[in-house]
N, C-alpha and C. Protein backbone atom coordinates (compact mmCIF):
# COMPACT_ATOMS: atom_id res chain seq x y z
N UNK A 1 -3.63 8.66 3.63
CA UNK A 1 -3.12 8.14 4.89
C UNK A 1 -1.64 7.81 4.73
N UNK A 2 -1.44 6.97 5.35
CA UNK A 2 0.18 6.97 5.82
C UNK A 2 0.83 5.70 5.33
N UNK A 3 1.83 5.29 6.15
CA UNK A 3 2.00 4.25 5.56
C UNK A 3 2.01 2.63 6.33
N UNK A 4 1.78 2.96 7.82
CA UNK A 4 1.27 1.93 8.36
C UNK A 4 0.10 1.51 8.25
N UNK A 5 -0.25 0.11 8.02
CA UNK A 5 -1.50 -0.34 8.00
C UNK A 5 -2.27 0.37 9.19
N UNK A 6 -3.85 0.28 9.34
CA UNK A 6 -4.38 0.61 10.39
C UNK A 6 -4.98 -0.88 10.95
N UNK A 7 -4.94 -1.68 10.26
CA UNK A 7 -5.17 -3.20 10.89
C UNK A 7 -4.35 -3.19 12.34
N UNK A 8 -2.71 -3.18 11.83
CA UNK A 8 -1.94 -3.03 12.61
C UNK A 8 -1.42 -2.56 13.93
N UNK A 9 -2.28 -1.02 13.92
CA UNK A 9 -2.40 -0.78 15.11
C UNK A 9 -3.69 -1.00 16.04
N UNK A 10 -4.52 -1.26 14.75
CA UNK A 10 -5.44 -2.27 15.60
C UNK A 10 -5.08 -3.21 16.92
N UNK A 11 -4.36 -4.09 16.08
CA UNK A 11 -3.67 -5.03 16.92
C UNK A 11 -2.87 -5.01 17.68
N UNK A 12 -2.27 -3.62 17.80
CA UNK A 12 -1.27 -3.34 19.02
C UNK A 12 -1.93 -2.74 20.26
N UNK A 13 -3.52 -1.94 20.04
CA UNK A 13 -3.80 -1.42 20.78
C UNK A 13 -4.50 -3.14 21.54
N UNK A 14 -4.89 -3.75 20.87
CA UNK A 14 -6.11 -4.87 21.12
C UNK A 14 -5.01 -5.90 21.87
N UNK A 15 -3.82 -6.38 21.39
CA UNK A 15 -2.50 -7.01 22.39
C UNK A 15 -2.49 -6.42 23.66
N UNK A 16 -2.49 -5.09 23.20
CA UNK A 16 -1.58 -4.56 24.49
C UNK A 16 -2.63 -4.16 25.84
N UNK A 17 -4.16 -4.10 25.12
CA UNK A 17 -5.40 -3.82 26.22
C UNK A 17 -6.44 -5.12 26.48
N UNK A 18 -6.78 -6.04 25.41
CA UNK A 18 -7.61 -6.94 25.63
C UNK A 18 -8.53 -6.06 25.30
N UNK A 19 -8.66 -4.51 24.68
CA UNK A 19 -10.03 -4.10 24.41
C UNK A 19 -10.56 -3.94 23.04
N UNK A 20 -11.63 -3.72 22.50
CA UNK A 20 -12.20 -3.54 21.65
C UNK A 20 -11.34 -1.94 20.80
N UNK A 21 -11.06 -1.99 19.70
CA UNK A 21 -10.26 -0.52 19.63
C UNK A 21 -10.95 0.04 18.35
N UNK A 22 -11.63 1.31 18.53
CA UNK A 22 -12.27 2.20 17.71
C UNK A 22 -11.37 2.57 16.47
N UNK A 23 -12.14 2.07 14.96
CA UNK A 23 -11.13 2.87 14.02
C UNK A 23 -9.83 4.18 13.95
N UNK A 24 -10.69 5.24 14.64
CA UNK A 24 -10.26 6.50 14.73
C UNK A 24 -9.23 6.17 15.77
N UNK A 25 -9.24 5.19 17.30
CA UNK A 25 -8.14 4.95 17.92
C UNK A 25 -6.77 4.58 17.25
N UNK A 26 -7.27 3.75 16.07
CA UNK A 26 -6.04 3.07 15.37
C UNK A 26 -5.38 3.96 14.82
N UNK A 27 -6.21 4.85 13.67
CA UNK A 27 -5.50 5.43 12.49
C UNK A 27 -4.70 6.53 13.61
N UNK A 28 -5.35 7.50 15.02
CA UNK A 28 -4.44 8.15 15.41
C UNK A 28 -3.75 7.71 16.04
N UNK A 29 -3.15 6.46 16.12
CA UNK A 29 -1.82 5.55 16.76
C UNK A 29 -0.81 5.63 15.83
N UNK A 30 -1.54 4.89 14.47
CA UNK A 30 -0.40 4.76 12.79
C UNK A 30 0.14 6.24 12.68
N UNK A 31 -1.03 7.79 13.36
CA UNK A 31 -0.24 9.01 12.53
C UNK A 31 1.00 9.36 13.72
N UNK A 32 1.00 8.87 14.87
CA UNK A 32 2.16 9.25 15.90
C UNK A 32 3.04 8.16 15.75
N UNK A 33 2.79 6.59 15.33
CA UNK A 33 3.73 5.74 15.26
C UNK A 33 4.83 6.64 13.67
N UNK A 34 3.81 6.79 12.92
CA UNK A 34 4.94 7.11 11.89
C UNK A 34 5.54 8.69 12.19
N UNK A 35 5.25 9.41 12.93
CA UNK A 35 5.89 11.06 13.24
C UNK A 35 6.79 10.50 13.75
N UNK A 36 7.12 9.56 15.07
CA UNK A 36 7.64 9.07 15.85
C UNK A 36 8.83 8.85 14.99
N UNK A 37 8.56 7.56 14.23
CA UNK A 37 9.49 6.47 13.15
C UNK A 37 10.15 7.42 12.47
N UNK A 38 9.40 8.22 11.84
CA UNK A 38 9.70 9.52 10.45
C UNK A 38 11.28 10.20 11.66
N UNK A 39 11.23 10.46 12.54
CA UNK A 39 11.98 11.85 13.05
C UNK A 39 13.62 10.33 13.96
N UNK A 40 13.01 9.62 13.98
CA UNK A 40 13.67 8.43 14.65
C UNK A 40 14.68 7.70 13.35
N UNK A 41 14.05 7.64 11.91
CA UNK A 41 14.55 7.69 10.82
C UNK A 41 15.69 8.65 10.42
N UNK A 42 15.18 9.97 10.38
CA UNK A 42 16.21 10.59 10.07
C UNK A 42 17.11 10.86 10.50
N UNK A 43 17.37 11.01 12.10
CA UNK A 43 18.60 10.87 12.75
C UNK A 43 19.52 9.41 12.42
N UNK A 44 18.76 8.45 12.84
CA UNK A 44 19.68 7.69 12.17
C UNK A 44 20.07 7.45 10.79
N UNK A 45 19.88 8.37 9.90
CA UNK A 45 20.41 8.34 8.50
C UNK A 45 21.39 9.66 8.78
N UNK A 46 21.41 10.53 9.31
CA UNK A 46 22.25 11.49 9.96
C UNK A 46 23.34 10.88 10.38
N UNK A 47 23.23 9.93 10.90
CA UNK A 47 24.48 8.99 11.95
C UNK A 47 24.99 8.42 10.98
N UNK A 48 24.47 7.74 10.05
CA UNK A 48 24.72 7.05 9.06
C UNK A 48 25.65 7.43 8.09
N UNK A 49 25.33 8.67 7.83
CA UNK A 49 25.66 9.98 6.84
C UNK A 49 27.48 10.25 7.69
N UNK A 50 27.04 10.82 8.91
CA UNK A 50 28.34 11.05 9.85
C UNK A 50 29.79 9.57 9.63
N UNK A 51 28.89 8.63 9.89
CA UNK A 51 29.95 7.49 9.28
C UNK A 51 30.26 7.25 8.34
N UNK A 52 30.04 8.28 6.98
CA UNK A 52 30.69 7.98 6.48
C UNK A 52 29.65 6.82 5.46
N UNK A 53 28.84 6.46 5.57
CA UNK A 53 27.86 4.98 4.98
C UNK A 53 26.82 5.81 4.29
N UNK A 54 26.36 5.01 3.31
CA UNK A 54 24.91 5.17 2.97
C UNK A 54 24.44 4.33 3.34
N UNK A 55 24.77 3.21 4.39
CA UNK A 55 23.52 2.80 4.76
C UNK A 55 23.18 2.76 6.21
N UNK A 56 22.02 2.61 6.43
CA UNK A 56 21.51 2.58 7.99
C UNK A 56 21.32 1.76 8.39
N UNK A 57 22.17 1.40 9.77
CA UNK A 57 21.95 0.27 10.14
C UNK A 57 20.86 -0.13 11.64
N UNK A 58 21.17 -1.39 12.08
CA UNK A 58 20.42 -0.98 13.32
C UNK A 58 20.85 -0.50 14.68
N UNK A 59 21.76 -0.49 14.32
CA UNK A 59 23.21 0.34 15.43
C UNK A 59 22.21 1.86 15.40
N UNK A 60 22.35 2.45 14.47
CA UNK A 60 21.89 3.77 14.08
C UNK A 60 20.64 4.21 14.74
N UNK A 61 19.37 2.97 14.38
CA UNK A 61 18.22 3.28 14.63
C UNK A 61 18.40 3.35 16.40
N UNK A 62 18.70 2.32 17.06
CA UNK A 62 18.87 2.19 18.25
C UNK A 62 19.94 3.40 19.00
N UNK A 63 20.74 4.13 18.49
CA UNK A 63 21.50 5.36 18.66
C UNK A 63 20.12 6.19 18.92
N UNK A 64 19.48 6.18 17.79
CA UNK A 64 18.88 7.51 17.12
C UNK A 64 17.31 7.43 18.07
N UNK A 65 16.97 6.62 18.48
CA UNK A 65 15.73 6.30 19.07
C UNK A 65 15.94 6.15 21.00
N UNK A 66 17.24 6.67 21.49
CA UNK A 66 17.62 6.81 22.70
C UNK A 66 17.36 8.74 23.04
């Protein structure tokens, strides 16, 4: 598996619905939260890269996730 907990999206589906949330709901939340994060990541290390930095900041992520 990946690298988000699946507790986790447990709890985002269960916050965000008030419902009961099926294992298999969670873990396929954690595999699109991290495709999502993964491709949202690398642009902003791209931006990062472009400035000139090794590091990424949250300027970047918030660039890179618009």
């Amino acid at each position: 598996m990946g690298e988000l907990p699946i507790s986790a999206c447990d709890r985002i589906i269960r916050n965000a619905t008030g419902l009961r949330v099926g294992r298999d709901a969670a873990e396929y939340l954690a595999e699109i939260l991290e495709e999502i994060g993964t491709e949202i990541a690398r642009e902003a290390g791209a931006l990062a890269k472009h400035a000139g930095r090794k590091t990424v900041k949250a300027s970047d992520i918030k660039l890179a996730a618009k």
